[in-house]
N, C-alpha and C. Protein backbone atom coordinates (compact mmCIF):
# COMPACT_ATOMS: atom_id res chain seq x y z
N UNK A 1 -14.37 -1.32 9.38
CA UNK A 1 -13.03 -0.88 9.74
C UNK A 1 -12.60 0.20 8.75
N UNK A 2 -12.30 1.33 8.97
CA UNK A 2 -11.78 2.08 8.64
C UNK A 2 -10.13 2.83 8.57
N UNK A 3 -9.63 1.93 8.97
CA UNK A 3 -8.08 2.38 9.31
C UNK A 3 -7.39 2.23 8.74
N UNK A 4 -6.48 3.49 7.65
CA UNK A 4 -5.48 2.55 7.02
C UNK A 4 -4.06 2.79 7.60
N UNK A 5 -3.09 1.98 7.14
CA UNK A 5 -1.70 1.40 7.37
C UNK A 5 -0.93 1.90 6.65
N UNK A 6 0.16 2.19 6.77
CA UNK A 6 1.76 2.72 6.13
C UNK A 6 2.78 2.00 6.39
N UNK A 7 3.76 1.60 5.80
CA UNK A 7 5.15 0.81 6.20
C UNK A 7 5.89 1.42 5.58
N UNK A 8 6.81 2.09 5.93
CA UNK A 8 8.07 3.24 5.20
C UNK A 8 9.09 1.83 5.14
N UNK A 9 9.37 1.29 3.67
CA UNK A 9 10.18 0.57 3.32
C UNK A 9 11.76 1.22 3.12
N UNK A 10 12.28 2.59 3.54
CA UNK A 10 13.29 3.07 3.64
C UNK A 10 13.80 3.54 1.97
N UNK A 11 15.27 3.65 2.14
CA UNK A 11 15.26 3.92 -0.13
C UNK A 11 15.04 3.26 -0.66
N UNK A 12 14.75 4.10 -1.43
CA UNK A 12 13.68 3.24 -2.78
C UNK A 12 14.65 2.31 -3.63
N UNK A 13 16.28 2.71 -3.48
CA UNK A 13 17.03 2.03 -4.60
C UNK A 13 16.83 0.28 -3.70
N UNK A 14 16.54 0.27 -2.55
CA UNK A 14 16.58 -0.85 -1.69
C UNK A 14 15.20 -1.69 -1.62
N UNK A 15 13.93 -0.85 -2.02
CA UNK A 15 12.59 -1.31 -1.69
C UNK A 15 12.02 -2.45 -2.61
N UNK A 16 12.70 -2.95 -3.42
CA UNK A 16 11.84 -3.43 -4.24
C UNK A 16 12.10 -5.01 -4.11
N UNK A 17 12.64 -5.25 -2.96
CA UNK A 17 12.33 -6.77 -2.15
C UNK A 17 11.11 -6.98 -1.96
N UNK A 18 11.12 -6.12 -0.81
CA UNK A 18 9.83 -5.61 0.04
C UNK A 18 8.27 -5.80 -0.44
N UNK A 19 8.74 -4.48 -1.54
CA UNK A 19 7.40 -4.42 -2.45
C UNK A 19 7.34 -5.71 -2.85
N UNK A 20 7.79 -6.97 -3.54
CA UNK A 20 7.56 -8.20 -4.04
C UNK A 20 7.17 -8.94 -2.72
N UNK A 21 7.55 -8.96 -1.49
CA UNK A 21 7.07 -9.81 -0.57
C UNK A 21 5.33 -9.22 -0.52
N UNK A 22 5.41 -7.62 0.02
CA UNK A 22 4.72 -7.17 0.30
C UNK A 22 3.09 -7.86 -0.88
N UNK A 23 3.45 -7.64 -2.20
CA UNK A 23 2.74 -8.22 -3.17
C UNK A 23 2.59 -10.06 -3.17
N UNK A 24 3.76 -10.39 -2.47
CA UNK A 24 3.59 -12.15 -2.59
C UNK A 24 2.50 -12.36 -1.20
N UNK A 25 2.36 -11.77 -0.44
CA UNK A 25 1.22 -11.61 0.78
C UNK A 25 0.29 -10.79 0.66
N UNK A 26 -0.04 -10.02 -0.34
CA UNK A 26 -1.31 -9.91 -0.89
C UNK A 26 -2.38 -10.64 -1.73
N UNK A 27 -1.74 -11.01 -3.08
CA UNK A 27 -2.12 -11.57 -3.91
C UNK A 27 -3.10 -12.65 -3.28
N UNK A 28 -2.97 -13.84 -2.30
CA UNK A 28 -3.55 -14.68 -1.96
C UNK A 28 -4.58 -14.63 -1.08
N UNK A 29 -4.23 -13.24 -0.41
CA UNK A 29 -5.88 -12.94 0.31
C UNK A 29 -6.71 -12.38 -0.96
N UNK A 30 -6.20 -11.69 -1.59
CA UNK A 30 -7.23 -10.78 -2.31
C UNK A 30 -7.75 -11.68 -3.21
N UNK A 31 -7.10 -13.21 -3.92
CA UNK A 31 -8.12 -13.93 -4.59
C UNK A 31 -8.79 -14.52 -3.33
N UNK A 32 -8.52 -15.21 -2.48
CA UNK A 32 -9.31 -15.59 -1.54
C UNK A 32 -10.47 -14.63 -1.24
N UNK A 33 -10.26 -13.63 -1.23
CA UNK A 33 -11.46 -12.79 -0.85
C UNK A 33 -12.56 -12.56 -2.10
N UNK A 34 -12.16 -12.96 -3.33
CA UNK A 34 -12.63 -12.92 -4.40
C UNK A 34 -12.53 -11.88 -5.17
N UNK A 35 -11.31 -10.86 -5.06
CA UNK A 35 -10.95 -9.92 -5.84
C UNK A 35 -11.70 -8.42 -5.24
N UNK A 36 -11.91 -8.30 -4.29
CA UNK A 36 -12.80 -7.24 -3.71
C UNK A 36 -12.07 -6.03 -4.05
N UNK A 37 -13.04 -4.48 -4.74
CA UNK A 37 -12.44 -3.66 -5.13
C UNK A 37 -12.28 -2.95 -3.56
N UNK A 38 -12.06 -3.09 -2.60
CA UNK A 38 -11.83 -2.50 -1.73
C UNK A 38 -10.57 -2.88 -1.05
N UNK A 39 -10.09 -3.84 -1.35
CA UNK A 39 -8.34 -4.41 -1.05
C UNK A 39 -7.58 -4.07 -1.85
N UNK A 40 -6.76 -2.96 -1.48
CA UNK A 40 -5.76 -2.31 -2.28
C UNK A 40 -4.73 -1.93 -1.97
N UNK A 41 -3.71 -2.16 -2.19
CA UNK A 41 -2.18 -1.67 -1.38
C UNK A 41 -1.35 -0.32 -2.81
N UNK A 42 -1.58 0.50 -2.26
CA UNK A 42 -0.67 2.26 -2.78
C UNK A 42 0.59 2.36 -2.33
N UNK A 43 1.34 2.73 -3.45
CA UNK A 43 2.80 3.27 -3.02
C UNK A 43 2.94 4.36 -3.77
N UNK A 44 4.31 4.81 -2.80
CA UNK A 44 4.44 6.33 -2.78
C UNK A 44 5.96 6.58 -2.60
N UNK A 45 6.65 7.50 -3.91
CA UNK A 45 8.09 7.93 -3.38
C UNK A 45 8.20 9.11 -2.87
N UNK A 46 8.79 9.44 -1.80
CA UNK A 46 8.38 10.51 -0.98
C UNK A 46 9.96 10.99 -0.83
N UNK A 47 10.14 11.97 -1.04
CA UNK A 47 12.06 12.61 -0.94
C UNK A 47 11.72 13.85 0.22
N UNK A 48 10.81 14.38 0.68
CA UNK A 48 10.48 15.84 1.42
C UNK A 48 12.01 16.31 1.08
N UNK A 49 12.47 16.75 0.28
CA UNK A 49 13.38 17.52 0.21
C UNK A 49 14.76 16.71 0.44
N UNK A 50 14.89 15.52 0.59
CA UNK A 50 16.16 14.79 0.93
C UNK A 50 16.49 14.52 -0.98
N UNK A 51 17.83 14.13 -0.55
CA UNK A 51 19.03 13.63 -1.39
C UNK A 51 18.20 11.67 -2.57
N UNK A 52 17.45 11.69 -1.25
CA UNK A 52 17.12 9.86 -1.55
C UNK A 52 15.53 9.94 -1.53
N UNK A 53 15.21 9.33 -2.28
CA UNK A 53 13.36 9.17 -1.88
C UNK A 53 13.05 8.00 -1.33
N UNK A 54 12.51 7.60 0.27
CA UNK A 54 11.91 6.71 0.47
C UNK A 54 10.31 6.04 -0.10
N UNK A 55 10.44 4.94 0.02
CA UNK A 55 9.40 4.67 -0.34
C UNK A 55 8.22 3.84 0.98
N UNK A 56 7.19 4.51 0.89
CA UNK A 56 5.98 4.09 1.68
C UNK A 56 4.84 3.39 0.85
N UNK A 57 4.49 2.23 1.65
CA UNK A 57 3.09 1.68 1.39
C UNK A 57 2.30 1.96 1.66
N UNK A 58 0.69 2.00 1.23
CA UNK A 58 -0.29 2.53 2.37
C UNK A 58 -1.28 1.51 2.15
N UNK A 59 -1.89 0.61 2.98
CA UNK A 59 -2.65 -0.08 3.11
C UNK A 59 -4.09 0.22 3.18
N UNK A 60 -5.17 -0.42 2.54
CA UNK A 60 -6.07 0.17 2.18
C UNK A 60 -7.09 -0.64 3.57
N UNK A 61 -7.93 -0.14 4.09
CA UNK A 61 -8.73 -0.38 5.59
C UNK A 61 -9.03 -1.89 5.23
N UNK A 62 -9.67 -2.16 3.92
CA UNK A 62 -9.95 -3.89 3.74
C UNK A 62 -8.11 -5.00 3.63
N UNK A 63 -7.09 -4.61 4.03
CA UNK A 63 -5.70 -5.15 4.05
C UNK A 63 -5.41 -5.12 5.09
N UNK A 64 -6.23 -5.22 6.27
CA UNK A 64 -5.44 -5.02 7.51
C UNK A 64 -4.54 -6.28 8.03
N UNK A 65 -4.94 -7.28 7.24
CA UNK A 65 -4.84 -8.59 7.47
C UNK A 65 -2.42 -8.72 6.73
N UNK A 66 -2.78 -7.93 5.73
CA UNK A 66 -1.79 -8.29 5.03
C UNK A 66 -0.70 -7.09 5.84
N UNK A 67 -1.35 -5.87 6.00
CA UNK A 67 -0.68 -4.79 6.72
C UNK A 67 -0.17 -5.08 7.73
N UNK A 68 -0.66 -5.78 9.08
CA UNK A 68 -0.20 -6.59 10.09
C UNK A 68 1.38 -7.58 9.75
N UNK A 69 0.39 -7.86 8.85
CA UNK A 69 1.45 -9.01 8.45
C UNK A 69 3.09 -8.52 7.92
N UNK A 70 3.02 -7.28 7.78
CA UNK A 70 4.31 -6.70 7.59
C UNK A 70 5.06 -6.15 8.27
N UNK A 71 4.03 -5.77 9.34
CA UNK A 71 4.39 -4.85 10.46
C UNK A 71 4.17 -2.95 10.14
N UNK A 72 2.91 -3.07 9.33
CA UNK A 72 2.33 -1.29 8.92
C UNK A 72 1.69 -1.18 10.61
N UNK A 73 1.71 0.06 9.93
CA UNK A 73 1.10 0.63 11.71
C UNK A 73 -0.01 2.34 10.99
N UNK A 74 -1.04 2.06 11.72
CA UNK A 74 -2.18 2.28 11.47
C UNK A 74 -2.13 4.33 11.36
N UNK A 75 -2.34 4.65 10.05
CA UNK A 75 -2.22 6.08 9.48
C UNK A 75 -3.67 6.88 9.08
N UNK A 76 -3.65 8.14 8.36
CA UNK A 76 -4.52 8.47 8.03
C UNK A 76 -4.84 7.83 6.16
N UNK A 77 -5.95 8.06 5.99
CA UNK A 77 -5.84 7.86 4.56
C UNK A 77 -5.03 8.86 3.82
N UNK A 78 -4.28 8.44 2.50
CA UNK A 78 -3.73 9.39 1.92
C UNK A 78 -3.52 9.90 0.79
N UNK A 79 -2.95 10.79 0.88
CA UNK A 79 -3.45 11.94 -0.60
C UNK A 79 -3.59 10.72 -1.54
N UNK A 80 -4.14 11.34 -2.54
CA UNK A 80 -3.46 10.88 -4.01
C UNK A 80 -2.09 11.23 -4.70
N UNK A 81 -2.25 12.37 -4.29
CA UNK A 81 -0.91 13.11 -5.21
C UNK A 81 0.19 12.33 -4.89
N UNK A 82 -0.03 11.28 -6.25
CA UNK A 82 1.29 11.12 -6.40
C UNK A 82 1.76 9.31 -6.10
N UNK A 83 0.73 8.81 -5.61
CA UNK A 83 0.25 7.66 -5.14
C UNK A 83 0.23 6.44 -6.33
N UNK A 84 0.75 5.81 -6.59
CA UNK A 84 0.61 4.49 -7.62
C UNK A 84 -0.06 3.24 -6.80
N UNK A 85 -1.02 2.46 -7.55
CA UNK A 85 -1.10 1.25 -7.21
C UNK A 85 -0.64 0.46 -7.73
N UNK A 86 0.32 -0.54 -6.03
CA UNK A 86 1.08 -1.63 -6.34
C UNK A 86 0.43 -2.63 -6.22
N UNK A 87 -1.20 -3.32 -5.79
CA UNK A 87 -1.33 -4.42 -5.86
C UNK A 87 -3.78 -4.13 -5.81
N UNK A 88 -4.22 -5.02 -6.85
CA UNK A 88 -5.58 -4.63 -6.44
C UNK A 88 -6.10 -4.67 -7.83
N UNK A 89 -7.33 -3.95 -7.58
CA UNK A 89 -7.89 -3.36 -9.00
C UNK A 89 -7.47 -1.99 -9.31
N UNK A 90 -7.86 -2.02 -10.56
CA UNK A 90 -7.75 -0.26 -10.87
C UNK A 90 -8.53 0.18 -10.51
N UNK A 91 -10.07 -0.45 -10.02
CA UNK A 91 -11.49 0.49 -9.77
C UNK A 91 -11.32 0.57 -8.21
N UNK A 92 -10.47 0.57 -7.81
CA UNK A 92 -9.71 0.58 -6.40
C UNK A 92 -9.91 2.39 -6.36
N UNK A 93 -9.21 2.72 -7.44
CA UNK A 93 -9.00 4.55 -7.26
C UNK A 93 -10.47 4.97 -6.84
N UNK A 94 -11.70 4.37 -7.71
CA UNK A 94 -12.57 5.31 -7.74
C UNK A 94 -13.63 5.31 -6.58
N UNK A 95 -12.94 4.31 -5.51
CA UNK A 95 -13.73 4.23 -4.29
C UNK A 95 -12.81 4.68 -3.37
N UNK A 96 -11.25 4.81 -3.28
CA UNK A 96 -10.96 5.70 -2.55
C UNK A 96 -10.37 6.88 -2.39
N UNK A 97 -10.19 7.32 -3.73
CA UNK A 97 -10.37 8.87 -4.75
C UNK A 97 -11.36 9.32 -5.69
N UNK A 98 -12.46 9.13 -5.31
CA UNK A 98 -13.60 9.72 -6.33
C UNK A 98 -13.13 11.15 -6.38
């Protein structure tokens, strides 16, 4: 599977419920899965020129399970620029930003 996921959690001064659910429904697949560097959830503050920066998740193709589960809907992979990881390994970057 190759597909990844986005969920635009709206402003950021508001997102950081979200992000904690979003992370309380990760955490338990990804030890269940045994820590796989390929389950990774990225966030991103994105303003395109507005007043407010929303914030987006992007689900990594091995999260489809948790992405569903939020209601993400299926995107391209995306940049780096600018991208933090909110939930995973760090050796997460170097398999899907070498």
């Amino acid at each position: 599977m190759s597909a990844w996921f986005t969920s635009n959690l709206g402003d950021a001064m508001w997102a950081e419920e979200s992000l904690d659910q979003i992370k309380a429904l990760f955490l338990p697949a990804y030890e269940k899965a045994n820590r796989p560097q390929e389950m990774a959830v990225f966030v991103r503050h994105e303003s395109e020129g507005r007043l407010h920066c929303e914030v987006n998740v992007y689900f990594s193709p091995a999260t489809v399970a948790v992405a569903k589960a939020v209601g993400a809907t299926p995107c391209s992979k995306p940049s780096p620029s600018g991208l933090g990881l909110l939930a995973g390994a760090e050796d997460s970057w170097a398999i899907f930003f070498p």
